[in-house]
C-alpha atoms as a PDB file:
ATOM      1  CA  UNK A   1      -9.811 -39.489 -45.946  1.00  0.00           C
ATOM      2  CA  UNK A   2      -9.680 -36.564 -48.487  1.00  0.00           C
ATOM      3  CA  UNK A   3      -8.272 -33.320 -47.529  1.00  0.00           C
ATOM      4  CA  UNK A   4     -11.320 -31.432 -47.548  1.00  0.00           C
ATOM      5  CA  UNK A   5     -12.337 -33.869 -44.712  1.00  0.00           C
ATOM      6  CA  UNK A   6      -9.114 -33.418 -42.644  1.00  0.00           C
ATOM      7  CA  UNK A   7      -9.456 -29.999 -42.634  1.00  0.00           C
ATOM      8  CA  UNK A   8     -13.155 -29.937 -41.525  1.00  0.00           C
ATOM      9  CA  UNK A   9     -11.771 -32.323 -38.580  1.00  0.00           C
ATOM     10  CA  UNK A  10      -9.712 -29.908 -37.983  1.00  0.00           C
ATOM     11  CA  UNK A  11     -11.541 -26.953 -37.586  1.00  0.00           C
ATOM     12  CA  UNK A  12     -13.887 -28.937 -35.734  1.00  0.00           C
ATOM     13  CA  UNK A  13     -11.451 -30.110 -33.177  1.00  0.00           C
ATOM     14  CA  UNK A  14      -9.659 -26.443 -32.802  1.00  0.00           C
ATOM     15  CA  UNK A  15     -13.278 -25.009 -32.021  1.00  0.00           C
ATOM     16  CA  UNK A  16     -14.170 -27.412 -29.786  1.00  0.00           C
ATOM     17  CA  UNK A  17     -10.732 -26.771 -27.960  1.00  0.00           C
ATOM     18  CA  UNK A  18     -11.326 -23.073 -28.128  1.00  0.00           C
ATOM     19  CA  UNK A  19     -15.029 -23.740 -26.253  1.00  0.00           C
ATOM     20  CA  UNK A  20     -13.512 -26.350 -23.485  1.00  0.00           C
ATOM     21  CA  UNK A  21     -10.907 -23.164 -23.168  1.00  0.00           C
ATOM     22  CA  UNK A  22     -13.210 -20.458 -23.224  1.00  0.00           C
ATOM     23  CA  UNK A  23     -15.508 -22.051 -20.595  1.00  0.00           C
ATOM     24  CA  UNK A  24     -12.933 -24.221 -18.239  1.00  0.00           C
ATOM     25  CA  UNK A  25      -9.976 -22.663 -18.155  1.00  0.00           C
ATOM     26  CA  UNK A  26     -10.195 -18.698 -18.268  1.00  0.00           C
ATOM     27  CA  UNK A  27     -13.070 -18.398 -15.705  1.00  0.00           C
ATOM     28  CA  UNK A  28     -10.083 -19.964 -13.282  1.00  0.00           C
ATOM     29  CA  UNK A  29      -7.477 -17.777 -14.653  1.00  0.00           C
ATOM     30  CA  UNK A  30      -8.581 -13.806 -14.880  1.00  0.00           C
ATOM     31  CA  UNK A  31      -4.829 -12.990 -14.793  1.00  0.00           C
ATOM     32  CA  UNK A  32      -4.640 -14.526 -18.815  1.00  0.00           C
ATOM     33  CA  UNK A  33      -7.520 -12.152 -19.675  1.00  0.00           C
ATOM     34  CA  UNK A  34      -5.745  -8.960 -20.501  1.00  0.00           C
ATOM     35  CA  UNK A  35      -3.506 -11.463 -22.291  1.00  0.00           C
ATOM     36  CA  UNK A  36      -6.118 -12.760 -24.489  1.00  0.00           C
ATOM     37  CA  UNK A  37      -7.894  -9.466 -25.226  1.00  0.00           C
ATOM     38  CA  UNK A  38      -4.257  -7.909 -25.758  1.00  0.00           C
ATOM     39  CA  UNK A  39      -3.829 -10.981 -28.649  1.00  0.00           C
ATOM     40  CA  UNK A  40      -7.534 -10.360 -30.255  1.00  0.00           C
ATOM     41  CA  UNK A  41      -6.731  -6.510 -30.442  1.00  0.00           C
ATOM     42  CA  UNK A  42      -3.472  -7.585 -32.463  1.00  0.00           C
ATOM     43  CA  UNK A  43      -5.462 -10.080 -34.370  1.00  0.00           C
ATOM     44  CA  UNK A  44      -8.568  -7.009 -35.325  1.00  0.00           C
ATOM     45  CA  UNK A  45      -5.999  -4.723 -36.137  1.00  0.00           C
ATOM     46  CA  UNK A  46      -3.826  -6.964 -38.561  1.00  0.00           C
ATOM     47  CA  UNK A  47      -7.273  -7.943 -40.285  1.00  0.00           C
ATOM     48  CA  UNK A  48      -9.289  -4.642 -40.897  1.00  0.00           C
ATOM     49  CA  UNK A  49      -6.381  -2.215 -40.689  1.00  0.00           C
ATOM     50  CA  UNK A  50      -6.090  -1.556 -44.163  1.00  0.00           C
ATOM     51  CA  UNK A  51     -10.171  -1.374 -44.818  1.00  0.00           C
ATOM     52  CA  UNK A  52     -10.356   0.648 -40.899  1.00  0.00           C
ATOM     53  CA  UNK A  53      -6.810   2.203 -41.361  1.00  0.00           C
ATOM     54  CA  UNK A  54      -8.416   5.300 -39.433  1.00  0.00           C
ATOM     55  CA  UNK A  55     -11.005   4.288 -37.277  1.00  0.00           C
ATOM     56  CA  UNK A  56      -8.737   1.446 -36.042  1.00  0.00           C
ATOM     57  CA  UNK A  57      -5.709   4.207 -35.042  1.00  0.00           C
ATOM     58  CA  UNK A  58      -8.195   6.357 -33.283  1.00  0.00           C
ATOM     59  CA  UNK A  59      -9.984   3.996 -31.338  1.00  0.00           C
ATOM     60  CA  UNK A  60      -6.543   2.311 -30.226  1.00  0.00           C
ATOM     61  CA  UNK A  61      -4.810   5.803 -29.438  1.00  0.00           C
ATOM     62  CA  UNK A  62      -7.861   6.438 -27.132  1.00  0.00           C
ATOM     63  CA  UNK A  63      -7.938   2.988 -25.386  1.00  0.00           C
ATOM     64  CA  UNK A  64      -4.277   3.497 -25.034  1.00  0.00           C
ATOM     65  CA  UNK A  65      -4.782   6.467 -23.193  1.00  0.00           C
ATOM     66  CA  UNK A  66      -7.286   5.596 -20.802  1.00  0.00           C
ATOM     67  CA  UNK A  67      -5.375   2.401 -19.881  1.00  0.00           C
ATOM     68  CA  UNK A  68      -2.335   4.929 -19.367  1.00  0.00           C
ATOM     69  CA  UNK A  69      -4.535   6.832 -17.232  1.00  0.00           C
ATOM     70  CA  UNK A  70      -5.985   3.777 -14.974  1.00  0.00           C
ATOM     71  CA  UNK A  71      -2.555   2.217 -14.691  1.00  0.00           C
ATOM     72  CA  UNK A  72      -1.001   5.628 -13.480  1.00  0.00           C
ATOM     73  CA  UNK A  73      -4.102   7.029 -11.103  1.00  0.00           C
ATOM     74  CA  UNK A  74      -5.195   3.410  -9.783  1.00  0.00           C
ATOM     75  CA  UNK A  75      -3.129   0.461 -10.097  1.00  0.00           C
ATOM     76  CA  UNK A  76       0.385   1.942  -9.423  1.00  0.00           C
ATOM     77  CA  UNK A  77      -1.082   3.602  -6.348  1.00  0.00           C
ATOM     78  CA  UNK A  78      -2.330   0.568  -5.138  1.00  0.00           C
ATOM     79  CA  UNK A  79       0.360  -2.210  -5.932  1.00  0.00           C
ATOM     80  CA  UNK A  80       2.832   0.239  -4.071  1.00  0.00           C
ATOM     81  CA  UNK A  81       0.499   0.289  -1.243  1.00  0.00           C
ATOM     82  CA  UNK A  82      -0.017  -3.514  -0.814  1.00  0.00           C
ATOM     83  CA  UNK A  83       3.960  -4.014  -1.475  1.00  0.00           C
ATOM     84  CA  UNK A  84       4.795  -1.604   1.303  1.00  0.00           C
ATOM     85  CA  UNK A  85       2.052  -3.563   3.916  1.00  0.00           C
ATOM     86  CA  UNK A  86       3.232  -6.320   5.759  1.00  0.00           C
ATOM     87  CA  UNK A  87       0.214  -7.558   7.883  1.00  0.00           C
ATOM     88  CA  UNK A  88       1.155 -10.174  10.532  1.00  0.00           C
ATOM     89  CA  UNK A  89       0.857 -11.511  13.862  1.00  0.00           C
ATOM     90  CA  UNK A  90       4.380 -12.125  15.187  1.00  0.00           C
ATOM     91  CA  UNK A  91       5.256 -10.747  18.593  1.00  0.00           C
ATOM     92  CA  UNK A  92       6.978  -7.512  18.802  1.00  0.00           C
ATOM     93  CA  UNK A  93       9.828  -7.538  19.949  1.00  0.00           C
ATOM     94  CA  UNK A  94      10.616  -5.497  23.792  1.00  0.00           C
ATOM     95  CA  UNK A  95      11.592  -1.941  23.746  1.00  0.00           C
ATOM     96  CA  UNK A  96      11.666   1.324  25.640  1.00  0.00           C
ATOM     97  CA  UNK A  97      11.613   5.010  24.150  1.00  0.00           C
ATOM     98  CA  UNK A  98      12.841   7.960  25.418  1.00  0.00           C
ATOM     99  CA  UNK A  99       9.801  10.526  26.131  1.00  0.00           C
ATOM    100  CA  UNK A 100      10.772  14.488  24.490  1.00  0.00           C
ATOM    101  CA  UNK A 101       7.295  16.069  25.002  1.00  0.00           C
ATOM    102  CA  UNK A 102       5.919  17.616  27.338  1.00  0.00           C
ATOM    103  CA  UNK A 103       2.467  15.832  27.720  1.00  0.00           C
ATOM    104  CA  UNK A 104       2.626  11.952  28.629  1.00  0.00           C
ATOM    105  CA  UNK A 105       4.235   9.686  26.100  1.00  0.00           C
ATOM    106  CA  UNK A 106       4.273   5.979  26.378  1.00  0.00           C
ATOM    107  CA  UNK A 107       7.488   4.664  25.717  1.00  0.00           C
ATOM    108  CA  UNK A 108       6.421   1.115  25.510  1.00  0.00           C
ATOM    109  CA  UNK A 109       3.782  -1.411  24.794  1.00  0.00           C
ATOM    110  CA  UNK A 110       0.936  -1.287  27.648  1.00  0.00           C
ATOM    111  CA  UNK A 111      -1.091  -5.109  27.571  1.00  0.00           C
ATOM    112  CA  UNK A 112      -4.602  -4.081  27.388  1.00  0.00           C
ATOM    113  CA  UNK A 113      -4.047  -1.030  24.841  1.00  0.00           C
ATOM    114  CA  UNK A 114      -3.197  -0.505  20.817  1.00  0.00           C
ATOM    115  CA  UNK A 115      -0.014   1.529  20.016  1.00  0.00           C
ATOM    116  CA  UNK A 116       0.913   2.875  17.245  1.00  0.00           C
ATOM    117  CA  UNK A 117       4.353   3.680  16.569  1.00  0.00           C
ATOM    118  CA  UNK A 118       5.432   5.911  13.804  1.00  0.00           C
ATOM    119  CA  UNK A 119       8.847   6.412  13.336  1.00  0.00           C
ATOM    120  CA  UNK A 120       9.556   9.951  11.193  1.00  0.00           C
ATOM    121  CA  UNK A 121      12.236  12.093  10.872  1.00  0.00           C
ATOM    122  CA  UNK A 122      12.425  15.703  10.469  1.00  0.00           C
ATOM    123  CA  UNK A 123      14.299  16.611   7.061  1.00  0.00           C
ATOM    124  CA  UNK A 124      11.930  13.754   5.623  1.00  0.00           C
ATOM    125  CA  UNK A 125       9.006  15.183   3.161  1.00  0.00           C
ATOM    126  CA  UNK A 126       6.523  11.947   3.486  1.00  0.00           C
ATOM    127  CA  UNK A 127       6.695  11.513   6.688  1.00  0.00           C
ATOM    128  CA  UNK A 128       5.840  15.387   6.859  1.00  0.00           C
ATOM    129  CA  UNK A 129       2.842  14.871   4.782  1.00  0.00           C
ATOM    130  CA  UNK A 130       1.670  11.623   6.685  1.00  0.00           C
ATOM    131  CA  UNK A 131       1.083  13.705   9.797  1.00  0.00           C
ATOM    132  CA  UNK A 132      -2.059  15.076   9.167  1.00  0.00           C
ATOM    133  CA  UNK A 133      -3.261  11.990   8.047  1.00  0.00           C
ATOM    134  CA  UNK A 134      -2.189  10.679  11.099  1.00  0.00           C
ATOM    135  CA  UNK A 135      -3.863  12.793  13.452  1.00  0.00           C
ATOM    136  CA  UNK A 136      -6.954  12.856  11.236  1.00  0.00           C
ATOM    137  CA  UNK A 137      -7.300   9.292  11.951  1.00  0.00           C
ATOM    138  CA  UNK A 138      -6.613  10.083  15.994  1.00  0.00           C
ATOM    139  CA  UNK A 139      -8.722  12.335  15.976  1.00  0.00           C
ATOM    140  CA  UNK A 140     -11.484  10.062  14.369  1.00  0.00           C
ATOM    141  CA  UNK A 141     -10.770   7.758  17.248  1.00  0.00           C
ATOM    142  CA  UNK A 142     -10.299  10.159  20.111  1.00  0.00           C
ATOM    143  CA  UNK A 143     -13.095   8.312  22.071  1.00  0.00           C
ATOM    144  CA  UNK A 144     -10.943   5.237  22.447  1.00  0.00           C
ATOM    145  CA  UNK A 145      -9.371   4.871  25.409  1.00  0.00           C
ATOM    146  CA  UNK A 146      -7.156   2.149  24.510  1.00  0.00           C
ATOM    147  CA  UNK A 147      -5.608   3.369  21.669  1.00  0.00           C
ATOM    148  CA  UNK A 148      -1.979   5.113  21.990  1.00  0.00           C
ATOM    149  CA  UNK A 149      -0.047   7.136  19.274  1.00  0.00           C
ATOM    150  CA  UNK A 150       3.700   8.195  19.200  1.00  0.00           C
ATOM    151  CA  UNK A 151       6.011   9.686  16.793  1.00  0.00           C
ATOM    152  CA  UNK A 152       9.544   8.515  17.171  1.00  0.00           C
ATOM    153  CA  UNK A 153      12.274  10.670  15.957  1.00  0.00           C
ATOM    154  CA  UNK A 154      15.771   8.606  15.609  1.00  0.00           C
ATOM    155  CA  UNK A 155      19.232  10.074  15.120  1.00  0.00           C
ATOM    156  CA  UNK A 156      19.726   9.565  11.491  1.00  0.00           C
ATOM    157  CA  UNK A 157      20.201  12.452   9.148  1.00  0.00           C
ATOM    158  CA  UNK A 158      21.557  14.139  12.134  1.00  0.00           C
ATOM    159  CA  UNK A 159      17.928  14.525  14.511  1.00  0.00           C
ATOM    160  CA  UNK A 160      18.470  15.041  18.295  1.00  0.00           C
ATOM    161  CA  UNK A 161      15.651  14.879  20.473  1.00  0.00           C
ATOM    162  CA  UNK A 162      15.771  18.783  20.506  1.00  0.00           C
ATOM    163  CA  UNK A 163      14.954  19.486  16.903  1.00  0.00           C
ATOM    164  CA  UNK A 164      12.757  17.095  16.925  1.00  0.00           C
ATOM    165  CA  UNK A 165      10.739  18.333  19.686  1.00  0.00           C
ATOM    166  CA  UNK A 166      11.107  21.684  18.457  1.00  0.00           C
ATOM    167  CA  UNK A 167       9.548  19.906  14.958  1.00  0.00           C
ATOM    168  CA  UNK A 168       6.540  19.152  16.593  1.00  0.00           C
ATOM    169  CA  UNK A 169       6.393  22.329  18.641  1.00  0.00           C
ATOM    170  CA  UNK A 170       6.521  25.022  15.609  1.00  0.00           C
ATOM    171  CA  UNK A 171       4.176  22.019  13.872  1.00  0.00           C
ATOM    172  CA  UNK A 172       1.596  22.057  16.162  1.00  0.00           C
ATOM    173  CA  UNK A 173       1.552  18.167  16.248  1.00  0.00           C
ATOM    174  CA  UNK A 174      -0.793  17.305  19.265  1.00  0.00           C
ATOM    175  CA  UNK A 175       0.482  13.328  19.198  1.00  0.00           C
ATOM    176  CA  UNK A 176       2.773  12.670  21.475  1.00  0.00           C
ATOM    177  CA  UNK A 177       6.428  13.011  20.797  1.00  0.00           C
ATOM    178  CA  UNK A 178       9.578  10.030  21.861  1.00  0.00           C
ATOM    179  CA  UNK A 179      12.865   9.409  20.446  1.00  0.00           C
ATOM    180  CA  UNK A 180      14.705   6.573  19.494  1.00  0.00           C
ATOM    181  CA  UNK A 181      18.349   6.642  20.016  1.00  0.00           C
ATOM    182  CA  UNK A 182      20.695   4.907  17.977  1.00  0.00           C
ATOM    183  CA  UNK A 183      17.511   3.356  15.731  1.00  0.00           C
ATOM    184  CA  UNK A 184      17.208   0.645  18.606  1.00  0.00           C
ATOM    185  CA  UNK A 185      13.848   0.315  18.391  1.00  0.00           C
ATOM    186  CA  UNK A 186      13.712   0.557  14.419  1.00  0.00           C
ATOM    187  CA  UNK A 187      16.265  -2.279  13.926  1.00  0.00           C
ATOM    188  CA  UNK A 188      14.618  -4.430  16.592  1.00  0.00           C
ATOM    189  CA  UNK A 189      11.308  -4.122  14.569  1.00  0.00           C
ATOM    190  CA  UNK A 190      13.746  -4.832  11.517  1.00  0.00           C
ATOM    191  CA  UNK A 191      12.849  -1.297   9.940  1.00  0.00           C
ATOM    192  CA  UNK A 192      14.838   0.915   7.919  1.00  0.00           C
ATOM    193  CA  UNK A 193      13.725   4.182   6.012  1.00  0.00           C
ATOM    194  CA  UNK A 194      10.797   6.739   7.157  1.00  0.00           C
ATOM    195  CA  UNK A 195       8.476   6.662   7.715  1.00  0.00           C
ATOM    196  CA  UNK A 196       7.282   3.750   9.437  1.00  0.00           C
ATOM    197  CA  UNK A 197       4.145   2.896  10.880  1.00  0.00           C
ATOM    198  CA  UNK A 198       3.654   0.109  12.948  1.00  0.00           C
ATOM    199  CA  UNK A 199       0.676  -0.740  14.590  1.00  0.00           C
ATOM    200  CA  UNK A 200       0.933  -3.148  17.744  1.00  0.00           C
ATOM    201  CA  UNK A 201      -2.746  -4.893  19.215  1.00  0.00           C
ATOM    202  CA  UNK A 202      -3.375  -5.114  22.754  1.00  0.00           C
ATOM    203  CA  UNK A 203      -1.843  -8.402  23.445  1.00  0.00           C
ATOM    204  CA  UNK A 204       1.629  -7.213  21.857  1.00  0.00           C
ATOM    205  CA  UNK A 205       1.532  -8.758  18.739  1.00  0.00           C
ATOM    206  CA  UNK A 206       2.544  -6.436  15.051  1.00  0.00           C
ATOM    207  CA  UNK A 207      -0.398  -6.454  13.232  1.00  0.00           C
ATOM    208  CA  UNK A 208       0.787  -3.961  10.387  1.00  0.00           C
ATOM    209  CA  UNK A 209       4.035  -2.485   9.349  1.00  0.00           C
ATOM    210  CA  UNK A 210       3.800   0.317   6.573  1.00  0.00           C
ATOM    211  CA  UNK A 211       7.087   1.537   4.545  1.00  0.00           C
ATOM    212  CA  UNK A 212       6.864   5.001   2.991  1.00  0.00           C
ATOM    213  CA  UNK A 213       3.512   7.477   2.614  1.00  0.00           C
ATOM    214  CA  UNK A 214       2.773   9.364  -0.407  1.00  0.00           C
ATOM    215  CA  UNK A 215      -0.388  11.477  -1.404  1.00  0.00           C
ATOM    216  CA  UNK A 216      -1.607   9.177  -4.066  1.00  0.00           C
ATOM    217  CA  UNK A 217      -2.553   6.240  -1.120  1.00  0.00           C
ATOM    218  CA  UNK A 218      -6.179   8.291  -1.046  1.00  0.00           C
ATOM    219  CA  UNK A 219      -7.106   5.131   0.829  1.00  0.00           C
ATOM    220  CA  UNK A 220      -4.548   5.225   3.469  1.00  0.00           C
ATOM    221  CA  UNK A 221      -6.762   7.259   6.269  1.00  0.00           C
ATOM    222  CA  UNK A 222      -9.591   5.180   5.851  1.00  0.00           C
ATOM    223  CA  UNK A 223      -7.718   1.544   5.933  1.00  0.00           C
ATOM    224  CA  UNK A 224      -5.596   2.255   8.974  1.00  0.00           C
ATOM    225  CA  UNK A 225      -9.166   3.519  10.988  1.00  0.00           C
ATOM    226  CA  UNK A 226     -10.742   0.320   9.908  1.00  0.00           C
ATOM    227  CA  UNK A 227      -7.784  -1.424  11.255  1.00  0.00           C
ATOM    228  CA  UNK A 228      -7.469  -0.161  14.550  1.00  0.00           C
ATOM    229  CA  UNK A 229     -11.427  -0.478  14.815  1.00  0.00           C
ATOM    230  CA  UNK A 230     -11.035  -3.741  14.473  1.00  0.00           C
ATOM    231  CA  UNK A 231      -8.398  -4.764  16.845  1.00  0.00           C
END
Protein backbone atom coordinates (compact mmCIF):
# COMPACT_ATOMS: atom_id res chain seq x y z
CA UNK A 1 0.00 0.00 0.00
CA UNK A 2 1.55 3.49 -0.69
CA UNK A 3 2.25 5.80 2.07
CA UNK A 4 -0.26 8.24 1.31
CA UNK A 5 -2.70 5.31 1.99
CA UNK A 6 -1.13 4.28 5.35
CA UNK A 7 -1.37 7.47 6.59
CA UNK A 8 -5.07 8.03 5.63
CA UNK A 9 -5.56 4.55 7.60
CA UNK A 10 -4.13 6.07 10.07
CA UNK A 11 -5.83 9.06 10.67
CA UNK A 12 -8.84 7.19 10.12
CA UNK A 13 -8.23 4.69 12.81
CA UNK A 14 -6.88 7.49 15.48
CA UNK A 15 -10.31 9.39 14.87
CA UNK A 16 -12.32 6.66 15.16
CA UNK A 17 -10.43 5.83 18.53
CA UNK A 18 -10.78 9.40 19.61
CA UNK A 19 -14.91 9.04 18.95
CA UNK A 20 -15.20 5.38 20.75
CA UNK A 21 -13.15 7.57 23.59
CA UNK A 22 -15.00 10.60 23.51
CA UNK A 23 -18.39 8.81 23.74
CA UNK A 24 -17.56 5.44 25.93
CA UNK A 25 -15.11 6.13 28.10
CA UNK A 26 -15.17 9.84 29.52
CA UNK A 27 -18.98 9.94 30.19
CA UNK A 28 -17.83 7.00 32.88
CA UNK A 29 -14.87 8.84 34.02
CA UNK A 30 -15.60 12.80 34.91
CA UNK A 31 -12.50 12.63 37.17
CA UNK A 32 -10.16 12.52 33.55
CA UNK A 33 -12.06 15.65 32.44
CA UNK A 34 -10.07 18.43 33.99
CA UNK A 35 -7.26 16.21 32.70
CA UNK A 36 -8.26 16.37 29.19
CA UNK A 37 -9.29 20.05 29.09
CA UNK A 38 -5.93 20.79 31.12
CA UNK A 39 -4.03 18.85 27.86
CA UNK A 40 -6.24 20.82 25.05
CA UNK A 41 -5.41 24.21 26.87
CA UNK A 42 -1.59 23.13 26.50
CA UNK A 43 -2.25 21.96 23.03
CA UNK A 44 -4.27 25.81 22.01
CA UNK A 45 -1.65 27.57 23.60
CA UNK A 46 1.47 25.82 21.90
CA UNK A 47 -0.49 26.31 18.47
CA UNK A 48 -1.78 30.00 18.35
CA UNK A 49 0.57 31.46 20.94
CA UNK A 50 2.73 33.15 18.69
CA UNK A 51 -0.32 34.50 16.24
CA UNK A 52 -2.59 35.08 19.98
CA UNK A 53 0.65 35.82 22.01
CA UNK A 54 -1.70 38.38 23.96
CA UNK A 55 -5.06 37.35 23.92
CA UNK A 56 -3.89 33.81 24.83
CA UNK A 57 -1.86 35.28 28.22
CA UNK A 58 -4.87 37.25 29.22
CA UNK A 59 -7.47 34.86 28.86
CA UNK A 60 -5.23 32.14 30.73
CA UNK A 61 -4.16 34.66 33.62
CA UNK A 62 -7.96 35.19 34.13
CA UNK A 63 -9.04 31.48 34.03
CA UNK A 64 -6.16 30.96 36.32
CA UNK A 65 -7.55 33.18 38.69
CA UNK A 66 -10.97 32.18 38.93
CA UNK A 67 -9.92 28.50 39.28
CA UNK A 68 -7.63 29.92 42.21
CA UNK A 69 -10.61 31.47 43.54
CA UNK A 70 -13.10 28.27 43.30
CA UNK A 71 -10.42 25.94 44.58
CA UNK A 72 -9.73 28.28 47.67
CA UNK A 73 -13.60 29.50 48.53
CA UNK A 74 -15.30 26.01 47.53
CA UNK A 75 -13.44 22.94 47.10
CA UNK A 76 -10.85 23.24 49.97
CA UNK A 77 -13.74 24.07 52.28
CA UNK A 78 -15.49 21.20 51.35
CA UNK A 79 -12.85 18.29 50.94
CA UNK A 80 -11.76 19.32 54.59
CA UNK A 81 -15.27 18.98 55.62
CA UNK A 82 -15.99 15.48 54.14
CA UNK A 83 -12.31 14.31 55.40
CA UNK A 84 -13.10 15.39 58.93
CA UNK A 85 -16.86 13.37 58.78
CA UNK A 86 -16.92 9.96 59.65
CA UNK A 87 -20.63 8.84 59.28
CA UNK A 88 -21.34 5.34 60.71
CA UNK A 89 -23.43 3.08 62.57
CA UNK A 90 -21.22 1.25 65.08
CA UNK A 91 -22.34 1.17 68.69
CA UNK A 92 -20.96 3.64 71.02
CA UNK A 93 -19.21 2.57 73.30
CA UNK A 94 -20.62 2.96 77.47
CA UNK A 95 -19.73 5.99 79.37
CA UNK A 96 -20.65 8.33 82.19
CA UNK A 97 -19.82 12.20 82.53
CA UNK A 98 -19.44 14.18 85.31
CA UNK A 99 -22.34 17.00 85.40
CA UNK A 100 -20.56 20.94 86.24
CA UNK A 101 -23.73 23.03 85.56
CA UNK A 102 -26.13 23.99 87.30
CA UNK A 103 -29.26 23.04 85.15
CA UNK A 104 -29.68 19.16 84.34
CA UNK A 105 -26.99 17.56 82.28
CA UNK A 106 -27.17 14.07 81.00
CA UNK A 107 -24.14 12.33 81.55
CA UNK A 108 -24.97 9.41 79.41
CA UNK A 109 -26.82 7.97 76.52
CA UNK A 110 -30.77 7.80 77.35
CA UNK A 111 -32.48 4.82 74.73
CA UNK A 112 -35.30 6.64 73.27
CA UNK A 113 -33.39 10.15 72.84
CA UNK A 114 -30.46 11.77 70.39
CA UNK A 115 -27.33 13.14 72.18
CA UNK A 116 -25.02 15.08 71.06
CA UNK A 117 -21.76 15.22 72.58
CA UNK A 118 -19.30 17.93 71.90
CA UNK A 119 -16.18 17.74 73.44
CA UNK A 120 -14.36 21.51 73.59
CA UNK A 121 -11.91 22.94 75.54
CA UNK A 122 -11.47 26.33 76.80
CA UNK A 123 -8.02 27.85 75.49
CA UNK A 124 -9.26 26.28 72.04
CA UNK A 125 -10.33 29.10 69.29
CA UNK A 126 -12.64 26.62 66.99
CA UNK A 127 -14.26 25.12 69.35
CA UNK A 128 -15.01 28.80 70.64
CA UNK A 129 -16.38 29.73 67.35
CA UNK A 130 -18.46 26.40 66.91
CA UNK A 131 -20.62 27.40 69.85
CA UNK A 132 -22.88 29.61 68.37
CA UNK A 133 -23.32 27.45 65.66
CA UNK A 134 -24.12 24.98 68.00
CA UNK A 135 -26.77 26.52 69.83
CA UNK A 136 -28.14 28.04 66.63
CA UNK A 137 -28.88 24.63 65.55
CA UNK A 138 -30.51 23.85 69.32
CA UNK A 139 -32.23 26.40 69.18
CA UNK A 140 -33.69 25.52 65.65
CA UNK A 141 -34.71 22.29 67.27
CA UNK A 142 -35.85 23.41 70.68
CA UNK A 143 -39.29 21.73 70.04
CA UNK A 144 -37.75 18.29 70.14
CA UNK A 145 -38.06 16.60 73.04
CA UNK A 146 -35.76 13.89 72.34
CA UNK A 147 -32.89 15.59 71.43
CA UNK A 148 -30.00 16.22 74.18
CA UNK A 149 -26.86 18.51 73.88
CA UNK A 150 -23.67 18.62 76.11
CA UNK A 151 -20.40 20.24 76.02
CA UNK A 152 -17.67 18.21 77.58
CA UNK A 153 -14.69 19.94 78.88
CA UNK A 154 -11.61 17.35 79.50
CA UNK A 155 -8.42 18.04 81.44
CA UNK A 156 -6.03 18.66 78.70
CA UNK A 157 -4.30 21.97 78.31
CA UNK A 158 -4.78 22.19 81.96
CA UNK A 159 -9.11 22.61 82.15
CA UNK A 160 -10.72 21.69 85.53
CA UNK A 161 -14.27 21.48 85.73
CA UNK A 162 -14.13 25.01 87.41
CA UNK A 163 -12.83 27.04 84.53
CA UNK A 164 -14.71 25.37 82.48
CA UNK A 165 -17.90 26.06 84.11
CA UNK A 166 -16.86 29.44 84.71
CA UNK A 167 -16.27 29.35 80.53
CA UNK A 168 -19.70 28.82 79.99
CA UNK A 169 -20.89 31.08 82.78
CA UNK A 170 -19.08 34.51 81.62
CA UNK A 171 -20.14 32.91 77.90
CA UNK A 172 -23.55 32.79 78.40
CA UNK A 173 -23.70 29.22 76.85
CA UNK A 174 -27.32 27.98 77.65
CA UNK A 175 -26.28 24.07 76.61
CA UNK A 176 -25.63 22.17 79.22
CA UNK A 177 -22.19 21.84 80.65
CA UNK A 178 -20.19 18.02 81.81
CA UNK A 179 -16.68 17.15 82.10
CA UNK A 180 -14.66 14.45 81.13
CA UNK A 181 -11.90 13.48 83.36
CA UNK A 182 -8.85 12.02 82.25
CA UNK A 183 -10.30 12.11 78.32
CA UNK A 184 -12.17 8.74 79.27
CA UNK A 185 -14.87 9.31 77.30
CA UNK A 186 -12.80 10.88 74.29
CA UNK A 187 -10.44 7.86 74.02
CA UNK A 188 -13.31 5.39 74.37
CA UNK A 189 -14.97 7.13 71.30
CA UNK A 190 -11.27 6.92 69.88
CA UNK A 191 -11.10 10.89 69.67
CA UNK A 192 -8.29 13.11 70.01
CA UNK A 193 -8.12 16.99 69.33
CA UNK A 194 -11.16 19.64 69.80
CA UNK A 195 -13.41 19.93 69.04
CA UNK A 196 -15.40 16.97 68.58
CA UNK A 197 -18.82 16.45 67.79
CA UNK A 198 -20.41 13.34 67.99
CA UNK A 199 -23.82 12.72 67.43
CA UNK A 200 -25.37 9.41 69.00
CA UNK A 201 -29.28 8.19 67.59
CA UNK A 202 -31.75 6.96 69.90
CA UNK A 203 -30.90 3.36 69.85
CA UNK A 204 -27.10 4.16 70.84
CA UNK A 205 -25.50 3.81 67.77
CA UNK A 206 -22.60 6.92 66.39
CA UNK A 207 -24.06 8.21 63.53
CA UNK A 208 -21.47 11.15 62.95
CA UNK A 209 -18.16 12.08 64.36
CA UNK A 210 -16.79 15.62 63.26
CA UNK A 211 -12.91 16.63 63.83
CA UNK A 212 -12.19 20.37 63.94
CA UNK A 213 -14.75 23.54 63.01
CA UNK A 214 -13.68 26.45 61.09
CA UNK A 215 -15.74 29.45 59.62
CA UNK A 216 -15.34 28.53 56.04
CA UNK A 217 -17.79 25.09 56.63
CA UNK A 218 -20.83 27.79 55.73
CA UNK A 219 -22.68 24.50 55.42
CA UNK A 220 -21.99 23.10 58.75
CA UNK A 221 -25.35 24.55 60.63
CA UNK A 222 -27.52 23.45 58.06
CA UNK A 223 -26.05 19.67 57.57
CA UNK A 224 -25.93 18.80 61.24
CA UNK A 225 -30.00 20.13 61.53
CA UNK A 226 -30.78 17.94 58.62
CA UNK A 227 -29.07 15.20 60.41
CA UNK A 228 -30.59 15.18 63.60
CA UNK A 229 -34.05 15.73 61.72
CA UNK A 230 -33.59 12.78 60.32
CA UNK A 231 -32.70 10.43 63.03
Amino acid sequence: MPLAGHQKSAATSGRNQTFLFAFFVLPQTPALWPTILLWVTIVVWLRFRKRFATIITTAGAMILIAISAWYCAFYIPVQMQRALTRVGNGAAPPFTLQPISHSPVPTRFTPGKILVLDFFATWCSPCIAELPELERVRADLQTRRDLEFVLVGTNRGGDTPDPVRTFAQHRHIALPVAFDPEQVTMRAFGLNGFPNLVVIDRTGHVRLTHTGYNSSETSFRRDLTQLLQSL
